[in-house]
PDB file of N, CA and C in Angstrom:
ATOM      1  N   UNK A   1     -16.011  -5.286  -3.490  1.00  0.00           N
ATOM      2  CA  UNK A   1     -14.899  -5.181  -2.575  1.00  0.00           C
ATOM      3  C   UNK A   1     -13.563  -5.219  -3.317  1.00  0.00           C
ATOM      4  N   UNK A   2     -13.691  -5.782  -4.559  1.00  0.00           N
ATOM      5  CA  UNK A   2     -12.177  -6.265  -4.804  1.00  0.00           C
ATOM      6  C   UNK A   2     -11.995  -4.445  -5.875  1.00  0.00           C
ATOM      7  N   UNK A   3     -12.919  -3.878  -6.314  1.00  0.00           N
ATOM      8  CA  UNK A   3     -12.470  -2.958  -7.189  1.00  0.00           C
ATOM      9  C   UNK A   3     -12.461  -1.585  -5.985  1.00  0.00           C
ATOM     10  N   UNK A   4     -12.476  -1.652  -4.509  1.00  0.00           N
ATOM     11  CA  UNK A   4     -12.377  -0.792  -3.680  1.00  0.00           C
ATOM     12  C   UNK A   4     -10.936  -1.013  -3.412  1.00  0.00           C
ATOM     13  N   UNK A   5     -10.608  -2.104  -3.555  1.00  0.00           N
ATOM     14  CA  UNK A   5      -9.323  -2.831  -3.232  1.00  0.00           C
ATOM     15  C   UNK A   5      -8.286  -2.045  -4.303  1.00  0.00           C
ATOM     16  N   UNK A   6      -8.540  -2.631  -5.562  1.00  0.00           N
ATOM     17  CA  UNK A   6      -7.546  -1.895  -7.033  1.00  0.00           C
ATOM     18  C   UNK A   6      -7.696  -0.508  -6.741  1.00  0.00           C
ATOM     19  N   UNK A   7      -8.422   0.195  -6.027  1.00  0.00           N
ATOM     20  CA  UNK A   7      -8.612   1.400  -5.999  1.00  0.00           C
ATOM     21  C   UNK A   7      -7.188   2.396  -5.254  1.00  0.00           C
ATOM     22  N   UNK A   8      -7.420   1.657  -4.185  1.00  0.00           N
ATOM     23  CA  UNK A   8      -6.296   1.544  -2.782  1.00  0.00           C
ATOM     24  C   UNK A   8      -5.210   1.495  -3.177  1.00  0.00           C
ATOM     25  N   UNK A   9      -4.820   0.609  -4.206  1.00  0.00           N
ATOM     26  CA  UNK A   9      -3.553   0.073  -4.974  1.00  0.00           C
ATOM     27  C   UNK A   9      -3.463   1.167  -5.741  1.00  0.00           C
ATOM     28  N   UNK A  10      -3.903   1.607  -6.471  1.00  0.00           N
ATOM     29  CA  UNK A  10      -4.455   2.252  -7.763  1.00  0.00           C
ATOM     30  C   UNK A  10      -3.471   4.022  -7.047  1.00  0.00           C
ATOM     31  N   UNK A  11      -3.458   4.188  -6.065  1.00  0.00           N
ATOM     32  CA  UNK A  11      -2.930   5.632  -5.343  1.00  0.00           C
ATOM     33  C   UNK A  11      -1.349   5.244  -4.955  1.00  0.00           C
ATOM     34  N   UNK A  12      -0.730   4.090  -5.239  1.00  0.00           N
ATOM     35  CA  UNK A  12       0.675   4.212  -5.502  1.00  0.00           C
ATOM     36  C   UNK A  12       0.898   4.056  -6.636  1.00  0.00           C
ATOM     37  N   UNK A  13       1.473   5.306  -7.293  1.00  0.00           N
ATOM     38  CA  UNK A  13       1.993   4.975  -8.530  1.00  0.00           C
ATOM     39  C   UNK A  13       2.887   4.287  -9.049  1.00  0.00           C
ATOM     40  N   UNK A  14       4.071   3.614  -7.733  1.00  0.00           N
ATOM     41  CA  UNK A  14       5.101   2.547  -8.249  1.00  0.00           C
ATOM     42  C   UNK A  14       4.486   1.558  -8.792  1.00  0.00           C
ATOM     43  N   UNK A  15       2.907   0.854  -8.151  1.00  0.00           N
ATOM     44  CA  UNK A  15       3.014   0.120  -8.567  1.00  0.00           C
ATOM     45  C   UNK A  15       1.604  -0.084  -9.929  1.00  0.00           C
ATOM     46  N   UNK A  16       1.527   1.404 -10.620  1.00  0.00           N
ATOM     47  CA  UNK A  16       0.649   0.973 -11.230  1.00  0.00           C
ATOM     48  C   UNK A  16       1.276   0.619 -12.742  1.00  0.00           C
ATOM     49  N   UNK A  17       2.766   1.217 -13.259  1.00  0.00           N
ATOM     50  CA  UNK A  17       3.247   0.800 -13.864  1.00  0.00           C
ATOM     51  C   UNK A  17       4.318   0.203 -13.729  1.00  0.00           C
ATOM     52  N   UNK A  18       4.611  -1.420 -13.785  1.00  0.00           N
ATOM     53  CA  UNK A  18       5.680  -2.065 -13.209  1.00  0.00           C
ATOM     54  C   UNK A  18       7.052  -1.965 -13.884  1.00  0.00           C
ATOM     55  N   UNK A  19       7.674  -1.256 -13.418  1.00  0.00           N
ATOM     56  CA  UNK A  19       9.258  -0.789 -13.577  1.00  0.00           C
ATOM     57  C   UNK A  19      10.262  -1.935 -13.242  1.00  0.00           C
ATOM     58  N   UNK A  20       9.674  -2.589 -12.028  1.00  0.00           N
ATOM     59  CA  UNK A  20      10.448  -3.156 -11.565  1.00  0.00           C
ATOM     60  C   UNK A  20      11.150  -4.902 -12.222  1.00  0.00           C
ATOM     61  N   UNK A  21      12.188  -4.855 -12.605  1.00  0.00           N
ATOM     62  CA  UNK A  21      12.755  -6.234 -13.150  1.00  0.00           C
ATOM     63  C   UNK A  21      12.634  -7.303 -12.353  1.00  0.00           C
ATOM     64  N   UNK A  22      12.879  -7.269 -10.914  1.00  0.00           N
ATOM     65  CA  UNK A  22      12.917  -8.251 -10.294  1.00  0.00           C
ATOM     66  C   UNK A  22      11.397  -8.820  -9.803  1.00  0.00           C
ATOM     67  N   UNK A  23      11.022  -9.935  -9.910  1.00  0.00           N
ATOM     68  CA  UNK A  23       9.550  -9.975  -8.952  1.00  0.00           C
ATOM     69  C   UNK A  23       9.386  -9.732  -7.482  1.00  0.00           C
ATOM     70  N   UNK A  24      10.451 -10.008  -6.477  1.00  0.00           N
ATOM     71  CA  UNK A  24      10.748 -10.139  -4.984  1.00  0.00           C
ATOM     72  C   UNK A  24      10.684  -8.530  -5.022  1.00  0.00           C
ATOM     73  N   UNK A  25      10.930  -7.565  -5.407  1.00  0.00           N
ATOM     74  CA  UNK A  25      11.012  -6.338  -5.564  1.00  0.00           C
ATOM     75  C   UNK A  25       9.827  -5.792  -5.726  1.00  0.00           C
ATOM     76  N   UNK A  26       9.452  -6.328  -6.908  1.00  0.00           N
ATOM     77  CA  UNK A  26       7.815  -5.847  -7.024  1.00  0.00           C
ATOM     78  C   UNK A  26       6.968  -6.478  -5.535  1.00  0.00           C
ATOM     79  N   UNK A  27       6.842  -7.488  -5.660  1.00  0.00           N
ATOM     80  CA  UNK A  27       6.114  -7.747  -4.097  1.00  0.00           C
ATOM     81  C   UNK A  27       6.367  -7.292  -2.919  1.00  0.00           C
ATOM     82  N   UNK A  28       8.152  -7.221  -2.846  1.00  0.00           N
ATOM     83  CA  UNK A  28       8.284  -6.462  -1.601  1.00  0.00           C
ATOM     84  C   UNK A  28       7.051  -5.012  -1.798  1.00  0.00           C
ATOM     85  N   UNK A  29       7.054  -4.037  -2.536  1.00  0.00           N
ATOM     86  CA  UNK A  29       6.455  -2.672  -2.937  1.00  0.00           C
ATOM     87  C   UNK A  29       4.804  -3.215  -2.525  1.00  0.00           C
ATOM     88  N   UNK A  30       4.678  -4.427  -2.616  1.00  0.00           N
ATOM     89  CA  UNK A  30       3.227  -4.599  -2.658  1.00  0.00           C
ATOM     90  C   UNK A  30       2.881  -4.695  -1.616  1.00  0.00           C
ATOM     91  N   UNK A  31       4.024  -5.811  -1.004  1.00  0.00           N
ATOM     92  CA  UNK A  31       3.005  -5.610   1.087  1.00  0.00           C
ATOM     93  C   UNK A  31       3.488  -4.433   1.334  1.00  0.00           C
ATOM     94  N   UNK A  32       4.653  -3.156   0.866  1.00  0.00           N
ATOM     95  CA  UNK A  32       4.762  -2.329   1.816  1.00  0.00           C
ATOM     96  C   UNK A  32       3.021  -1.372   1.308  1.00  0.00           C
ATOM     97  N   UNK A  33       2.676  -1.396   0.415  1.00  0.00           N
ATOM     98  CA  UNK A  33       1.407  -0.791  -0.176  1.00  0.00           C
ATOM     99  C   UNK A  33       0.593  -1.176   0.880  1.00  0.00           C
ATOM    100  N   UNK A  34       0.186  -2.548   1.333  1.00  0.00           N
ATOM    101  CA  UNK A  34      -0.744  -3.204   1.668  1.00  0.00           C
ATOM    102  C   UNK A  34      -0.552  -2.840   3.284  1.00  0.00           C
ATOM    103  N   UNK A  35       0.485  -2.520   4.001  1.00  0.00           N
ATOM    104  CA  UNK A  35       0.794  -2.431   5.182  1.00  0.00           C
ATOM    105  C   UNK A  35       0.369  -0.755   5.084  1.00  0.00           C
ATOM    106  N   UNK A  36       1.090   0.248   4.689  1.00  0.00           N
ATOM    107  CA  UNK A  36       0.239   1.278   4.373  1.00  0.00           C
ATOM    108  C   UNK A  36      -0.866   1.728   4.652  1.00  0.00           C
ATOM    109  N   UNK A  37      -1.512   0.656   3.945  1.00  0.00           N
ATOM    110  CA  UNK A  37      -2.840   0.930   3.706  1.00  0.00           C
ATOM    111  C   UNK A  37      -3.849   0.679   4.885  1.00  0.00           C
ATOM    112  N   UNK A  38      -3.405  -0.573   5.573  1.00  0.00           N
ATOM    113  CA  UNK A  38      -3.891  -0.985   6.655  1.00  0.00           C
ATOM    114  C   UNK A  38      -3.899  -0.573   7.713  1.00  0.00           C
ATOM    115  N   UNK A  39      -2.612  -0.035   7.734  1.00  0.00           N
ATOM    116  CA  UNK A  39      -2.015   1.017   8.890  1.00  0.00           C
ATOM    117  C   UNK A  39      -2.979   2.249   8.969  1.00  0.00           C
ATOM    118  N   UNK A  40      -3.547   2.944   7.591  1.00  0.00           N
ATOM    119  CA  UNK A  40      -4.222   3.928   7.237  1.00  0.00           C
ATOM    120  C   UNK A  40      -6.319   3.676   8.034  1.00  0.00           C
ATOM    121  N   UNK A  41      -6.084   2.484   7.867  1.00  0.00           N
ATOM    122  CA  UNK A  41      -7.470   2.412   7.852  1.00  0.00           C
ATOM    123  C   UNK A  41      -7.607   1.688   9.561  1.00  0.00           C
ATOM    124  N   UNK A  42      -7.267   1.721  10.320  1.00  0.00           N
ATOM    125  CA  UNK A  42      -7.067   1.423  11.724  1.00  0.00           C
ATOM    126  C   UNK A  42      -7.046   2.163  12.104  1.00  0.00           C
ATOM    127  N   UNK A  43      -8.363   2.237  13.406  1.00  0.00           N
ATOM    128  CA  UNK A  43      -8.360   3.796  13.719  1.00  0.00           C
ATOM    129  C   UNK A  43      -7.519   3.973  15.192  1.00  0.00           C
ATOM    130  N   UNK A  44      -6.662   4.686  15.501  1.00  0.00           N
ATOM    131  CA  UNK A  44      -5.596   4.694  16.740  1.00  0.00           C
ATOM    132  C   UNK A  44      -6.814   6.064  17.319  1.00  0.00           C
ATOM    133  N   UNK A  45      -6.612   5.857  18.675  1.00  0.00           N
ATOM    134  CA  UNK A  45      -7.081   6.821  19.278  1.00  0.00           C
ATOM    135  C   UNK A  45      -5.692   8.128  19.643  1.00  0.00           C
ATOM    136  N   UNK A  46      -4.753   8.025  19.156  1.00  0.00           N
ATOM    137  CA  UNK A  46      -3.454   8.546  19.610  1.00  0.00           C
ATOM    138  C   UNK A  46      -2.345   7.864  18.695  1.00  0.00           C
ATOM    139  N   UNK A  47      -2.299   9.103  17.230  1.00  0.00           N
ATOM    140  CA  UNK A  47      -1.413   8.585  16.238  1.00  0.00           C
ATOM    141  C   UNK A  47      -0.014   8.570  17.004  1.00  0.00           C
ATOM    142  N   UNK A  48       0.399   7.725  16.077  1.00  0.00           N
ATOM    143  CA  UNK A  48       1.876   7.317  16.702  1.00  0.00           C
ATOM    144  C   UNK A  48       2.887   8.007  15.525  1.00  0.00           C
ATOM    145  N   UNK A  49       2.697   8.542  14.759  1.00  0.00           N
ATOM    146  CA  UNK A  49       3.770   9.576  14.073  1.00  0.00           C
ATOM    147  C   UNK A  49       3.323  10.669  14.496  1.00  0.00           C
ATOM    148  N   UNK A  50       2.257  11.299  14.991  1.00  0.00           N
ATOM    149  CA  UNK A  50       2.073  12.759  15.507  1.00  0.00           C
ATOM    150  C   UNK A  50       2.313  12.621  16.688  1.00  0.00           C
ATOM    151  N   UNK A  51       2.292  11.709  17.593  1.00  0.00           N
ATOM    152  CA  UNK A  51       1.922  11.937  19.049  1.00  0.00           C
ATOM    153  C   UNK A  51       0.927  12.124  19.409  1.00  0.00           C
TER     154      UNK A  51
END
């Protein structure tokens, strides 16, 4: 489970090489990854960006 996980992560490239100086910055990037992702894998019967 956890290398299905790095995988998931693994398809934003911001964060596979860390650029970022600040840490609050880098984490912010990480829940928006993680929200993303979750958002992705919930199945809506009636997407809400297409209509």
């Amino acid at each position: 489970m956890v290398e299905v996980a790095h995988g998931w992560f693994k398809r934003f490239r911001k964060l596979l090489v860390r650029y970022e100086k600040l840490d609050s910055s880098f984490l912010g990037l990480y829940y928006l990854a993680a929200a993303i992702i979750v958002f992705r894998k919930v199945p809506l019967k009636v997407n809400i960006i297409y209509g």
